[in-house]
C-alpha atoms as a PDB file:
ATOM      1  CA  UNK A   1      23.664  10.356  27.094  1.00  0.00           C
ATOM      2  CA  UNK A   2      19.935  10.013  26.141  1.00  0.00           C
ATOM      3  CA  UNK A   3      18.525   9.957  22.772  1.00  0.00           C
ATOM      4  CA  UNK A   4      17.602  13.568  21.676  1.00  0.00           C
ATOM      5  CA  UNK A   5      14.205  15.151  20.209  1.00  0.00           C
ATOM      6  CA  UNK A   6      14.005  18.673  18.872  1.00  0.00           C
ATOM      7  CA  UNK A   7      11.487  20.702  16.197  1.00  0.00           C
ATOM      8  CA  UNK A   8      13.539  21.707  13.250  1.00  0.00           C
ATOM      9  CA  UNK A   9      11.921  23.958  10.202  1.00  0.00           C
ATOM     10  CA  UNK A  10      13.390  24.716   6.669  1.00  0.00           C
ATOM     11  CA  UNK A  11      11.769  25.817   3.782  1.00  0.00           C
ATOM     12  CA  UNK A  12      10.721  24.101   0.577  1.00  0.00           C
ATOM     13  CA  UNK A  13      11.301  25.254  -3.264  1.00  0.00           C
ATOM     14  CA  UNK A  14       8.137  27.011  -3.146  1.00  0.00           C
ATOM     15  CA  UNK A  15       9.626  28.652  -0.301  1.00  0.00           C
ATOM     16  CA  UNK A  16       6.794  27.442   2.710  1.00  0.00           C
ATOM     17  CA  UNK A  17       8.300  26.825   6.098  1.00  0.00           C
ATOM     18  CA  UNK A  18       7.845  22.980   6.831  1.00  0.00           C
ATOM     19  CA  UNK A  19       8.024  21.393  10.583  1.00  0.00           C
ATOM     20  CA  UNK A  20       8.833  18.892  11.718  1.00  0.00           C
ATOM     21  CA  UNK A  21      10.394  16.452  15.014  1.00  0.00           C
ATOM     22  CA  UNK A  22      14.467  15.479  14.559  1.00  0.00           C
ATOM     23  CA  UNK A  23      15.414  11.815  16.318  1.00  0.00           C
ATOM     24  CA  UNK A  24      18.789  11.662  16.763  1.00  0.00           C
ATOM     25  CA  UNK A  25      19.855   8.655  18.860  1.00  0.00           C
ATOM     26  CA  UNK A  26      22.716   8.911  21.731  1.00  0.00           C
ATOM     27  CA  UNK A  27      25.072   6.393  19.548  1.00  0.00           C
ATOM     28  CA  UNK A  28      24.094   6.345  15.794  1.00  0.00           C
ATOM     29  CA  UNK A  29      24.426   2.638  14.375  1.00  0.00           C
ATOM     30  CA  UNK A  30      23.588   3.182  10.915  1.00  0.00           C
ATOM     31  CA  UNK A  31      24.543   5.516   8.267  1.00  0.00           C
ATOM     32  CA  UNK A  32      21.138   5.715   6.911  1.00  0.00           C
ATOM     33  CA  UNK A  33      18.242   8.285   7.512  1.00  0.00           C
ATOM     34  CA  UNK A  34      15.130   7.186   8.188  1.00  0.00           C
ATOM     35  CA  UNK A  35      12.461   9.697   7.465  1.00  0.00           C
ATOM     36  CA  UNK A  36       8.623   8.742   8.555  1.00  0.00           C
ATOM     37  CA  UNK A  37       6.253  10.509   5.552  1.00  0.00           C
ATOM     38  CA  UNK A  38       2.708  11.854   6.089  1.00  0.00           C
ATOM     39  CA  UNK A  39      -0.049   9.491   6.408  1.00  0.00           C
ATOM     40  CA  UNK A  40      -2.437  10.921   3.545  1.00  0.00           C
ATOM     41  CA  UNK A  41      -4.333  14.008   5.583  1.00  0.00           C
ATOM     42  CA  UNK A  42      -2.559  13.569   8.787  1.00  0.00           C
ATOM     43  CA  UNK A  43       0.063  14.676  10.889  1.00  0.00           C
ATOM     44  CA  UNK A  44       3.882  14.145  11.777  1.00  0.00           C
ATOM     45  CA  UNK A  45       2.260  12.601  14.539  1.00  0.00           C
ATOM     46  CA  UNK A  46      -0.244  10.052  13.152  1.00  0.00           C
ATOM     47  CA  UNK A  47      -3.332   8.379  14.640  1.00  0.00           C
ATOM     48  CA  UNK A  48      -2.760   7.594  17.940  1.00  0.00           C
ATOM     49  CA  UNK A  49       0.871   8.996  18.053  1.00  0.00           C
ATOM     50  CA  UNK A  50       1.888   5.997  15.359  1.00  0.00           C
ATOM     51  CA  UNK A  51       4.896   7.690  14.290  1.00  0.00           C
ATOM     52  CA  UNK A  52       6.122   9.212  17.514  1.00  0.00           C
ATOM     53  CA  UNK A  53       6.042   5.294  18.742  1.00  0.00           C
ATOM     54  CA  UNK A  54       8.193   4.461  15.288  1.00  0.00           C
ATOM     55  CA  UNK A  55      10.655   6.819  15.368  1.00  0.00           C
ATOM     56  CA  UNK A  56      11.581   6.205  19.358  1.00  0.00           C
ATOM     57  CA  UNK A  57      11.997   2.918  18.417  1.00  0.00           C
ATOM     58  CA  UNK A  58      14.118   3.360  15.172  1.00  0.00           C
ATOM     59  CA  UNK A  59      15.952   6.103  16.801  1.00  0.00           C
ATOM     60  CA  UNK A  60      17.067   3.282  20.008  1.00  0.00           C
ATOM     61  CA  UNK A  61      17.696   1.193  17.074  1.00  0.00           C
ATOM     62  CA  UNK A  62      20.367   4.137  15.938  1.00  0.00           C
ATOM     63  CA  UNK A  63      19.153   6.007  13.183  1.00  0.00           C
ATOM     64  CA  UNK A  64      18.454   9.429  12.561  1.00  0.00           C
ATOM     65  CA  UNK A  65      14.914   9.777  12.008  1.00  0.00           C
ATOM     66  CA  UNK A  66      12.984  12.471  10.883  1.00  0.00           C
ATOM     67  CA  UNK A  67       9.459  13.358  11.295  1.00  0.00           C
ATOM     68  CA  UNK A  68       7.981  15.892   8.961  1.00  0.00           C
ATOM     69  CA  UNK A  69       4.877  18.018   7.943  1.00  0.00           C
ATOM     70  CA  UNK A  70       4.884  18.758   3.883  1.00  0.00           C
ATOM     71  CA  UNK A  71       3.042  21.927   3.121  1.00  0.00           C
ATOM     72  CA  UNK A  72      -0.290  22.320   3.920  1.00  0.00           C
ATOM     73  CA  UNK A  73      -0.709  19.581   6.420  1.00  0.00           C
ATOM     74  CA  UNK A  74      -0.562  20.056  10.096  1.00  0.00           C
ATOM     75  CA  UNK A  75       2.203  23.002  11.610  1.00  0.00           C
ATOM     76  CA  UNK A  76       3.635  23.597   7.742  1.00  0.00           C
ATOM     77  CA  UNK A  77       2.534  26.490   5.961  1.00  0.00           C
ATOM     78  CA  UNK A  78       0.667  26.257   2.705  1.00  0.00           C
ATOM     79  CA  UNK A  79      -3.191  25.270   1.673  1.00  0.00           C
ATOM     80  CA  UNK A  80      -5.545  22.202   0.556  1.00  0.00           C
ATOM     81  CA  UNK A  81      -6.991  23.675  -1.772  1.00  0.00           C
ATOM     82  CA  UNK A  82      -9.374  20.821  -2.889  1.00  0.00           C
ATOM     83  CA  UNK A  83     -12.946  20.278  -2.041  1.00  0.00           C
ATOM     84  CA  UNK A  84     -13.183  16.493  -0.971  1.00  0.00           C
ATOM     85  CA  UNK A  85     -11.017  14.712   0.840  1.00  0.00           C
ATOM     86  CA  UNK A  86     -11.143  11.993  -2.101  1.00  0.00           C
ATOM     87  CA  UNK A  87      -9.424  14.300  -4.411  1.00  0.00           C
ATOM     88  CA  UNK A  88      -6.381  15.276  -1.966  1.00  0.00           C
ATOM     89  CA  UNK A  89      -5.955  11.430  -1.709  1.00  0.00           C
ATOM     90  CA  UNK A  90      -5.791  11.149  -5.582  1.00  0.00           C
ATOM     91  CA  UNK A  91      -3.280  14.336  -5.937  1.00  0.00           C
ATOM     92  CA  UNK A  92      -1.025  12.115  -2.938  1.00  0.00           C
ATOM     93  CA  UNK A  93      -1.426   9.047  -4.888  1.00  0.00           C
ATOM     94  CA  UNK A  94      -0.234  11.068  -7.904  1.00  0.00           C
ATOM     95  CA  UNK A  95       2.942  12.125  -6.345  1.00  0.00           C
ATOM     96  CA  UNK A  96       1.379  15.593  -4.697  1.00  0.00           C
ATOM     97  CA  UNK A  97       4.703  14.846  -1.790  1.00  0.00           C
ATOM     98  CA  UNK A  98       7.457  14.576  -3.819  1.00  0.00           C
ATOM     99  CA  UNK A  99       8.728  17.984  -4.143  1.00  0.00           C
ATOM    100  CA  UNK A 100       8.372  18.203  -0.506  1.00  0.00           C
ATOM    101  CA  UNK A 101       9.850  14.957  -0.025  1.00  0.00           C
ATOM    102  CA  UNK A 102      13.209  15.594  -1.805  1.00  0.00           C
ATOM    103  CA  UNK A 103      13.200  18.587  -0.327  1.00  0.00           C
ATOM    104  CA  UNK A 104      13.130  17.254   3.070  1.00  0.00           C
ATOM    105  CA  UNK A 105      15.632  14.270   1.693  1.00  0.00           C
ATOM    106  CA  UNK A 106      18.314  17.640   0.893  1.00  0.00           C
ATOM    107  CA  UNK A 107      18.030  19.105   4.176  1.00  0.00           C
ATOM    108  CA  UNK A 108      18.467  15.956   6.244  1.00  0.00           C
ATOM    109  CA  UNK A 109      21.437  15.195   4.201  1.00  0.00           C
ATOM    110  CA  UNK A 110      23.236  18.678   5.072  1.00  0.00           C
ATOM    111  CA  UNK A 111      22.288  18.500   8.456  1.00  0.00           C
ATOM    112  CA  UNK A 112      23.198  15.325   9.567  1.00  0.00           C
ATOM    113  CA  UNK A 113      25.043  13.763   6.963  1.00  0.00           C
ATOM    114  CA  UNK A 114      22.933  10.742   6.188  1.00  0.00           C
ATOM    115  CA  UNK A 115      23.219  10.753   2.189  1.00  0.00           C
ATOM    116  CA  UNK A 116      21.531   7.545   2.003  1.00  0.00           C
ATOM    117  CA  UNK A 117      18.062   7.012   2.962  1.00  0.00           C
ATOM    118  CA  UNK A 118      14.692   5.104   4.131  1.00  0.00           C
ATOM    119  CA  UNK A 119      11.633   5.854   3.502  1.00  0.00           C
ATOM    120  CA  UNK A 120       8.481   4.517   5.893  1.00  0.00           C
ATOM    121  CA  UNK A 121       5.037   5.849   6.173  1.00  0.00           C
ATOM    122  CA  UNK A 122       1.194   4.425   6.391  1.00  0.00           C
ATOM    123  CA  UNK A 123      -1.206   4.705   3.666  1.00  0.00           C
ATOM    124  CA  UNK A 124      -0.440   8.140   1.749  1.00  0.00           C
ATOM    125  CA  UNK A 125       3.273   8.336   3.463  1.00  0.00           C
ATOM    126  CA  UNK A 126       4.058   4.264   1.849  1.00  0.00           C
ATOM    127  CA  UNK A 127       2.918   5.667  -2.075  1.00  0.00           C
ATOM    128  CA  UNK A 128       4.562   8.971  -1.486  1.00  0.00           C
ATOM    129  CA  UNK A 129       7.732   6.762  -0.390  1.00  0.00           C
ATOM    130  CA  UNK A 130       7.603   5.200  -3.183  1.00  0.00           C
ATOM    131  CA  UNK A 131       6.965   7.410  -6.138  1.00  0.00           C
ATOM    132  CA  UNK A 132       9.890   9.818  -4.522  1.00  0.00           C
ATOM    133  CA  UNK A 133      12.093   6.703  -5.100  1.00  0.00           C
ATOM    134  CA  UNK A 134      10.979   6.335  -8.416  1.00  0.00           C
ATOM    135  CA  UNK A 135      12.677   9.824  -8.605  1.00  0.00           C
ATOM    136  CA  UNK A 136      15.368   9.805  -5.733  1.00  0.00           C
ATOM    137  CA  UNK A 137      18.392   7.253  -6.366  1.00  0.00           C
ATOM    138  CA  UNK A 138      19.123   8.170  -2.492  1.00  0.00           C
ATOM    139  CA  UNK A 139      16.420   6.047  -1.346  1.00  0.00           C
ATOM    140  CA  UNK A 140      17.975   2.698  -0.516  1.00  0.00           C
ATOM    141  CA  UNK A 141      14.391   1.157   1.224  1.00  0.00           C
ATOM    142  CA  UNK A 142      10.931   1.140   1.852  1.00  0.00           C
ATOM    143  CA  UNK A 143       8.892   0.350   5.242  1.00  0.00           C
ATOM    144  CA  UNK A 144       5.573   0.672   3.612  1.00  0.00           C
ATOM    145  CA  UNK A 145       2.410   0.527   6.444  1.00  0.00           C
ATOM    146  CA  UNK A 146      -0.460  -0.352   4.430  1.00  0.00           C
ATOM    147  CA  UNK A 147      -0.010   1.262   0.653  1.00  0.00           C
ATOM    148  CA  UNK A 148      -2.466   1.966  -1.523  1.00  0.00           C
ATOM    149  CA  UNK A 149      -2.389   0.862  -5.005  1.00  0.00           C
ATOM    150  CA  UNK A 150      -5.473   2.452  -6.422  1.00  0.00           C
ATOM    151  CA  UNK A 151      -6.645   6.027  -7.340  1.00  0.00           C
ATOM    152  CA  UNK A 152      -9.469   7.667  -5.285  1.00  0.00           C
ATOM    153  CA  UNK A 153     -11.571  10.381  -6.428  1.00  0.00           C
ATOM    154  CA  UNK A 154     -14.661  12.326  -5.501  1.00  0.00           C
ATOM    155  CA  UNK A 155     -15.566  11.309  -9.155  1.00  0.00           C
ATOM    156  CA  UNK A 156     -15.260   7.758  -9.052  1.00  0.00           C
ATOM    157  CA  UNK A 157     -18.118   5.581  -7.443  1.00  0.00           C
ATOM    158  CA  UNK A 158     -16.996   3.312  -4.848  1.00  0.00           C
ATOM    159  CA  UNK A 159     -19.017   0.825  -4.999  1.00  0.00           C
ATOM    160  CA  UNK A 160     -17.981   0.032  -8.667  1.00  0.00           C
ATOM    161  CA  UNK A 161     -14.047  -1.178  -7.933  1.00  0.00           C
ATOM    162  CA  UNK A 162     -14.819  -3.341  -4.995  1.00  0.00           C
ATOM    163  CA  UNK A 163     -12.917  -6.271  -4.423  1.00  0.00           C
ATOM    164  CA  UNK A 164     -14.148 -10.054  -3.794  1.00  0.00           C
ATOM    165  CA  UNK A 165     -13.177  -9.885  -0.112  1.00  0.00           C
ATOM    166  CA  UNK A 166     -14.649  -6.376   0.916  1.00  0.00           C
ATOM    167  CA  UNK A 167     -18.129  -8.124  -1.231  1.00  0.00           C
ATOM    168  CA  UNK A 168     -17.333 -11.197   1.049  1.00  0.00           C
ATOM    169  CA  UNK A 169     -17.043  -8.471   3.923  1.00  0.00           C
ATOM    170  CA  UNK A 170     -20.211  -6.370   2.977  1.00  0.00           C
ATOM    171  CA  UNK A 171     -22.430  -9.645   2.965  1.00  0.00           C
ATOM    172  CA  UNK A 172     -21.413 -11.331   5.665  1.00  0.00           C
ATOM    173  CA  UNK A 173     -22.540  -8.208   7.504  1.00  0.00           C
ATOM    174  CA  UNK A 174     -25.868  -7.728   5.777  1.00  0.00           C
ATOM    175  CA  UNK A 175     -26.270 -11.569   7.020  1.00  0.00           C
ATOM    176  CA  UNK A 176     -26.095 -11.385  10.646  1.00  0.00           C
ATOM    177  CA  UNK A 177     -27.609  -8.151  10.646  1.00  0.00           C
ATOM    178  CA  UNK A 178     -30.910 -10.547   8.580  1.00  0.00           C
ATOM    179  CA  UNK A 179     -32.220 -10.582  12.174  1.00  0.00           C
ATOM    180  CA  UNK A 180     -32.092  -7.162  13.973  1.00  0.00           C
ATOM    181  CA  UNK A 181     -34.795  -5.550  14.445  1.00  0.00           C
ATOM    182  CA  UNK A 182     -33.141  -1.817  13.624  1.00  0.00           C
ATOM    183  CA  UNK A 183     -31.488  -3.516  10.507  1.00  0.00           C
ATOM    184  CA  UNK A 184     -34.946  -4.748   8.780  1.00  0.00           C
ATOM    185  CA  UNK A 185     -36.396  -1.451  10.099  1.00  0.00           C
ATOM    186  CA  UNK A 186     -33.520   0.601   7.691  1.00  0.00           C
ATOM    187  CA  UNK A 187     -34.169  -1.969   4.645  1.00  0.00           C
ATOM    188  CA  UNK A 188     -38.287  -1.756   5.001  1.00  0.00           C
ATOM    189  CA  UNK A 189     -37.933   2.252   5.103  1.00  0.00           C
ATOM    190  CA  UNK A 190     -35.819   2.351   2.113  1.00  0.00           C
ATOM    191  CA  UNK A 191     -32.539   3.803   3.755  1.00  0.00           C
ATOM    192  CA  UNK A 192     -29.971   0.665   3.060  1.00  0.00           C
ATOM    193  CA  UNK A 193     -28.028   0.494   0.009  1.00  0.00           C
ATOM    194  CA  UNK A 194     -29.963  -2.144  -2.056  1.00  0.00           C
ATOM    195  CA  UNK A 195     -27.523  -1.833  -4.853  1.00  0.00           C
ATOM    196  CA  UNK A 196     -24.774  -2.804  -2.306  1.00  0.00           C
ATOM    197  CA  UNK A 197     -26.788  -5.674  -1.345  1.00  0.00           C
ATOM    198  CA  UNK A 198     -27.291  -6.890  -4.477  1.00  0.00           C
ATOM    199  CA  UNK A 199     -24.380  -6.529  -5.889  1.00  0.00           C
ATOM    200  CA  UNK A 200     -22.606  -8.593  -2.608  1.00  0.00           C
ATOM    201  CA  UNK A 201     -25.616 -11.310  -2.520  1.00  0.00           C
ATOM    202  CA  UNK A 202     -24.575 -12.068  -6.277  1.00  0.00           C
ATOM    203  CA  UNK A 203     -20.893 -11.844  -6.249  1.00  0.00           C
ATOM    204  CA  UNK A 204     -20.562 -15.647  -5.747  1.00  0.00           C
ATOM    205  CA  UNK A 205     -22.199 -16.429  -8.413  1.00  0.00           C
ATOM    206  CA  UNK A 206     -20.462 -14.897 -10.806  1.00  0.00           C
ATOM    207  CA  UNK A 207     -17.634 -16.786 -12.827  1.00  0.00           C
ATOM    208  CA  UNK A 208     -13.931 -15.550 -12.088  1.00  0.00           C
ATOM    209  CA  UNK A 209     -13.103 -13.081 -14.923  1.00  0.00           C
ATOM    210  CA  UNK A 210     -10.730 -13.701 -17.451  1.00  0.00           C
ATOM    211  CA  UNK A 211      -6.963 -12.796 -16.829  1.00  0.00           C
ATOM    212  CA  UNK A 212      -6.460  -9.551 -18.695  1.00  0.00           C
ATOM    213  CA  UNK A 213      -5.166  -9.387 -22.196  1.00  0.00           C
ATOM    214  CA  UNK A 214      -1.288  -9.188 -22.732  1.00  0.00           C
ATOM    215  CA  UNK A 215      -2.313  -5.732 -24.852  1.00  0.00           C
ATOM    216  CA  UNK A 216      -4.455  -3.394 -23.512  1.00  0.00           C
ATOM    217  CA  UNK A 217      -7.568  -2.161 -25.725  1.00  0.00           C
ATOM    218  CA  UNK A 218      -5.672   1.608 -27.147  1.00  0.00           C
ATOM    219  CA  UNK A 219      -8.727   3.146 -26.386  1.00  0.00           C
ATOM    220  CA  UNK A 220      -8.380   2.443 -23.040  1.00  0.00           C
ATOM    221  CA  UNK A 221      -5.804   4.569 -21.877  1.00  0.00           C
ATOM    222  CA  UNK A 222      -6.163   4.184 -18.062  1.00  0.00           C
ATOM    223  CA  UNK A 223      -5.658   0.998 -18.391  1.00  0.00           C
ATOM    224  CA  UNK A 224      -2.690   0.782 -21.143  1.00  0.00           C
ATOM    225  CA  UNK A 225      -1.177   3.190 -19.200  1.00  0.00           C
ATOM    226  CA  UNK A 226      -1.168   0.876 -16.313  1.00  0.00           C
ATOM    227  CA  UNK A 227      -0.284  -2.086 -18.781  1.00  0.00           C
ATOM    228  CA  UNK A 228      -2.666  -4.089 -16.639  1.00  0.00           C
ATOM    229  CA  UNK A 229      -6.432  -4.892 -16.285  1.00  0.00           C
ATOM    230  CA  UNK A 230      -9.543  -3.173 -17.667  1.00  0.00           C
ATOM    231  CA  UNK A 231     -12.284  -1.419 -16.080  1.00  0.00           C
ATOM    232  CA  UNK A 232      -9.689  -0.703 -13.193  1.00  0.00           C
ATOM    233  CA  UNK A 233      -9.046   2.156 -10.681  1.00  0.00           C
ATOM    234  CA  UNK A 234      -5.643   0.968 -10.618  1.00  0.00           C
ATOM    235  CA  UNK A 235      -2.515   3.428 -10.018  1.00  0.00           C
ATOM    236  CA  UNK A 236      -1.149   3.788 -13.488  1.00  0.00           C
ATOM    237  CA  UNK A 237       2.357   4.089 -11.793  1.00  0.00           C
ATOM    238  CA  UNK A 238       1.897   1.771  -9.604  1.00  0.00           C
ATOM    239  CA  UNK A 239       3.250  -1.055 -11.658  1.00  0.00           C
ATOM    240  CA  UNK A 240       6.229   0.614 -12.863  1.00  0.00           C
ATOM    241  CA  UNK A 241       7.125   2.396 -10.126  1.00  0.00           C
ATOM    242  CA  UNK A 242       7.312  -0.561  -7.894  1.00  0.00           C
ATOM    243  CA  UNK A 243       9.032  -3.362 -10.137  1.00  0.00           C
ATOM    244  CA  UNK A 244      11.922  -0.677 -11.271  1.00  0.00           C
ATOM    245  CA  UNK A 245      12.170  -0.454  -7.352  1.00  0.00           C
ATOM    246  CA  UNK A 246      12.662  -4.015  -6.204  1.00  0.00           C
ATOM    247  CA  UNK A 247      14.541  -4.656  -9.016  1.00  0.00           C
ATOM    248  CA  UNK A 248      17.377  -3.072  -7.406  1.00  0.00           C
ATOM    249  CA  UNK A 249      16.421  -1.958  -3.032  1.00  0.00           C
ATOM    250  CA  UNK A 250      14.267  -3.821  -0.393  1.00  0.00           C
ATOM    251  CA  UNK A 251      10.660  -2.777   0.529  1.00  0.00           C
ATOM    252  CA  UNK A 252       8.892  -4.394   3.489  1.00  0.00           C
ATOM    253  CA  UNK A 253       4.846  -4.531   2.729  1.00  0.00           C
ATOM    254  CA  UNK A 254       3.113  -4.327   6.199  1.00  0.00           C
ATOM    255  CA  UNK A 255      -0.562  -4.922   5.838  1.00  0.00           C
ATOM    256  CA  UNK A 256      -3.662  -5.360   7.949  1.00  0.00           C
ATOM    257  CA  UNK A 257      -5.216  -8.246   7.629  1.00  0.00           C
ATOM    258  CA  UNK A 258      -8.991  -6.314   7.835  1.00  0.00           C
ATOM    259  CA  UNK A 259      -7.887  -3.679   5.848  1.00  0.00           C
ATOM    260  CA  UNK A 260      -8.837  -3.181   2.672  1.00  0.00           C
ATOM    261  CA  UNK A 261      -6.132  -1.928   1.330  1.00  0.00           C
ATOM    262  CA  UNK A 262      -4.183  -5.301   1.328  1.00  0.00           C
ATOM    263  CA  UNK A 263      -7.329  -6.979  -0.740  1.00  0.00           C
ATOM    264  CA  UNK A 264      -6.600  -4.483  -3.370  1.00  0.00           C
ATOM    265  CA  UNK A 265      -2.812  -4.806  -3.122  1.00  0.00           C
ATOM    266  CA  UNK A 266      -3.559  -9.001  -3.562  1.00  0.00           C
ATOM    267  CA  UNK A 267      -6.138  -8.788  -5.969  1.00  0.00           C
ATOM    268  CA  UNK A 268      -5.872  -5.418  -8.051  1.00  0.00           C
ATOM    269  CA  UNK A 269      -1.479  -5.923  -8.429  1.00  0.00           C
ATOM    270  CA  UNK A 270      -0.859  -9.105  -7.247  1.00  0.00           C
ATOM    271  CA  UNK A 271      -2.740 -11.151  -9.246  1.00  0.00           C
ATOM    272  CA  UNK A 272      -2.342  -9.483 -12.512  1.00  0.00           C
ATOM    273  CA  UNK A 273       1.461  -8.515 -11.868  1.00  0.00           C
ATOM    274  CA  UNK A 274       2.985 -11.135  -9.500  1.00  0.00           C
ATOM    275  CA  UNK A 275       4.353 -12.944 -12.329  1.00  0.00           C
ATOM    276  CA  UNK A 276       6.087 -10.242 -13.665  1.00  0.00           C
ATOM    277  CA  UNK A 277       7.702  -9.454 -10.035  1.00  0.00           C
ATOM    278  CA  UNK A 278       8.882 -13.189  -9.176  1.00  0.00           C
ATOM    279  CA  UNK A 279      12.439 -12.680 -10.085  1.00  0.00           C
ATOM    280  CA  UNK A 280      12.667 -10.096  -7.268  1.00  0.00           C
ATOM    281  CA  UNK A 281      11.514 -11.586  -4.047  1.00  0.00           C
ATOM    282  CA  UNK A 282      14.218 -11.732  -2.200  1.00  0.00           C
ATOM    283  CA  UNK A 283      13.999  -7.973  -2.173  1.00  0.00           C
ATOM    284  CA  UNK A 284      10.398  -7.368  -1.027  1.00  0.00           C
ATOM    285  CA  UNK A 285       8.610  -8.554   1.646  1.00  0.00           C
ATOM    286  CA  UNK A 286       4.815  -9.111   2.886  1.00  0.00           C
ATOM    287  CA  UNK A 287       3.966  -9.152   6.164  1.00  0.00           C
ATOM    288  CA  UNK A 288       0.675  -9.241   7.537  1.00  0.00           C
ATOM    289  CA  UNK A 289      -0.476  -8.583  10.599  1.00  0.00           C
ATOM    290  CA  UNK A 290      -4.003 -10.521  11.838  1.00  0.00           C
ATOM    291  CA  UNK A 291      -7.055  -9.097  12.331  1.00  0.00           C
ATOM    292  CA  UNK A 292      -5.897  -5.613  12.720  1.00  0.00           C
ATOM    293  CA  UNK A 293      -7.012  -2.365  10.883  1.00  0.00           C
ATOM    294  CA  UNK A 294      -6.161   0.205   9.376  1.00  0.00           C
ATOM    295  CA  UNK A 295      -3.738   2.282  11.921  1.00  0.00           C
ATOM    296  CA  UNK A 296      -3.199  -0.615  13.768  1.00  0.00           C
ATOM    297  CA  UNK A 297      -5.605   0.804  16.587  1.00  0.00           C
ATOM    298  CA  UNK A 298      -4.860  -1.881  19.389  1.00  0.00           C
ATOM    299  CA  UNK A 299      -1.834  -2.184  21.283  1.00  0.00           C
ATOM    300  CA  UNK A 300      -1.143  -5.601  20.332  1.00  0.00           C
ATOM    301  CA  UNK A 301      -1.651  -4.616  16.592  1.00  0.00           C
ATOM    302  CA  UNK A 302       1.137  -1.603  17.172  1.00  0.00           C
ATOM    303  CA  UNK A 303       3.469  -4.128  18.934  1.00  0.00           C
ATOM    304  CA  UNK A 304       3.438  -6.508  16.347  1.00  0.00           C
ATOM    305  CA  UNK A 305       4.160  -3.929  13.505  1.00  0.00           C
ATOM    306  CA  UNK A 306       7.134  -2.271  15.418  1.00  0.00           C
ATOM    307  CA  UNK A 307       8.704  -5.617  16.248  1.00  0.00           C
ATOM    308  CA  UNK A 308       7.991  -6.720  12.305  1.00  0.00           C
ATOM    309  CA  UNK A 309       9.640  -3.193  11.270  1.00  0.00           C
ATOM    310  CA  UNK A 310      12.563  -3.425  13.750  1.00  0.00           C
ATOM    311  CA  UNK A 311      13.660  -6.887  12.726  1.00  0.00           C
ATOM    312  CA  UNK A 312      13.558  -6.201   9.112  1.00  0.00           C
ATOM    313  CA  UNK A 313      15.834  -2.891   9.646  1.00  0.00           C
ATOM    314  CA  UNK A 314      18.068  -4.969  11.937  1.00  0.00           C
ATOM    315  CA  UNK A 315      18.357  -7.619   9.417  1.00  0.00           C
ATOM    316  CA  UNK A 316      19.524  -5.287   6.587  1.00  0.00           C
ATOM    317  CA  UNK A 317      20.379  -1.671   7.564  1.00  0.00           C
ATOM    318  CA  UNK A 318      21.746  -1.962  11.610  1.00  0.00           C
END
């Protein structure tokens, strides 16, 4: 008997039909569901078929697993109604998938039983994991692909939150580019970005801030709500939302080593909240996986994620 694959659709509380792909394996090994969440704008299906490569290898593993649109996003009914794709991130990063989340969480559980569950996604899908935990006591784990612990927004300049490795990564371009002929042609016509330039050419020799006070300013309520550094585009429930979760379930942190998403992770959490997290490592753990981006765009990038995600689930939920 082979492993089986078929479209399933329910509807949410706000009563849109959502679609999605149900993996249900020939001999199920584990009594946990495994449900793969949207990566930020993208489909069930993810770049380069990401997740249907995940769940048929979770699914030989013997797990349930669930692939699913939430509403507005690829088959599901509903709209974005947002201008920029910036803001749509933000709304995700604010918990936008919950609803739709649980929801999906209550279906799989009267349909196949699984009452205990774990959470994966990239990107979008590894913050919407885990702010639904921060909700969900039926979430038991996290496979997190690359999560993002920072708030965009068409409002927020870029170029302003940048961290020391993507200004390592921005000059070290500018400097073999010092030589093209196409390159000086751009800066001599006044169409590179001189205050990007700048701003990487004099990173190093700056002096390493100053850890951040133990008591936020009041008037700074981004940052006391955060209870972490100033002049930050920080998550404000990041912090929380991840120590409360560790504290008691496992989370495995995939990153890509070019991505910069895990500079921000190291430098914008890490560094300012490690301490704080030490008692609990034993319960999470980082990963990363060299020089890839991202999605994980080569094949030898994708291999090494699915082998680092099946071992971990082996380890602790076969």
């Amino acid at each position: 008997m082979n492993n089986a694959i078929e479209p399933i659709t329910f509807e949410n509380r706000n009563g849109r039909r959502l679609f999605g792909m149900l993996h249900t394996p020939a001999a199920k090994r584990s009594q946990y569901g495994l449900v793969i969440l949207s990566p930020g704008i993208k489909s069930r299906v993810a770049p380069h078929r990401m997740y249907v490569k995940m769940a048929e290898r979770f699914c030989a593993m013997g797990f349930v697993v669930l692939r699913v649109d939430p509403e507005g996003l690829g088959d599901s009914e509903g709209e974005i109604m947002e201008k920029w794709t910036a803001d749509v991130y933000c709304s995700m990063e604010l918990g936008r998938l919950v609803d739709d989340t649980v929801d999906t969480l209550d279906w799989m559980q009267q349909q196949t039983g699984c009452d205990r569950f774990i959470l994966a996604g990239l990107c979008g899908g590894a913050i919407t994991a885990l702010l639904t935990a921060d909700r969900d006591a039926r979430v038991d784990a996290i496979l997190s692909l690359g999560m993002t612990c920072i708030l965009a927004s068409s409002n927020i300049d870029p170029a302003k939150y940048l961290t020391t490795k993507q200004l390592d990564s921005i000059r070290e371009k500018y400097l073999k580019k010092i030589l093209n002929p196409e390159a000086l042609l751009r800066f001599v016509t006044f169409k590179s970005d001189y205050r990007l330039l700048i701003k990487s050419l004099i990173a190093p020799l700056k002096k390493k801030p100053a850890p951040p006070p133990a008591n936020p300013a009041p008037d700074d309520k981004d940052a006391a709500a955060a209870g972490g550094p100033m002049n930050s585009n920080l998550n404000p429930h990041f912090p929380k939302a991840f120590e409360k979760f560790i504290s008691q379930n496992k989370i495995l942190l995939i990153f890509s080593e070019a991505d910069r998403l895990y500079w921000e992770f190291e430098e914008k959490y890490l560094q300012h909240y490690g301490d704080a997290i030490k008692p609990y490592q034993a319960n999470y753990d980082i990963q990363i996986v060299a020089d890839a981006n991202h999605i994980f765009s080569f094949r030898k990038w994708q291999d090494e994620m699915l082998a680092i995600s099946s071992q971990w689930l082996e380890r602790h939920y076969g």
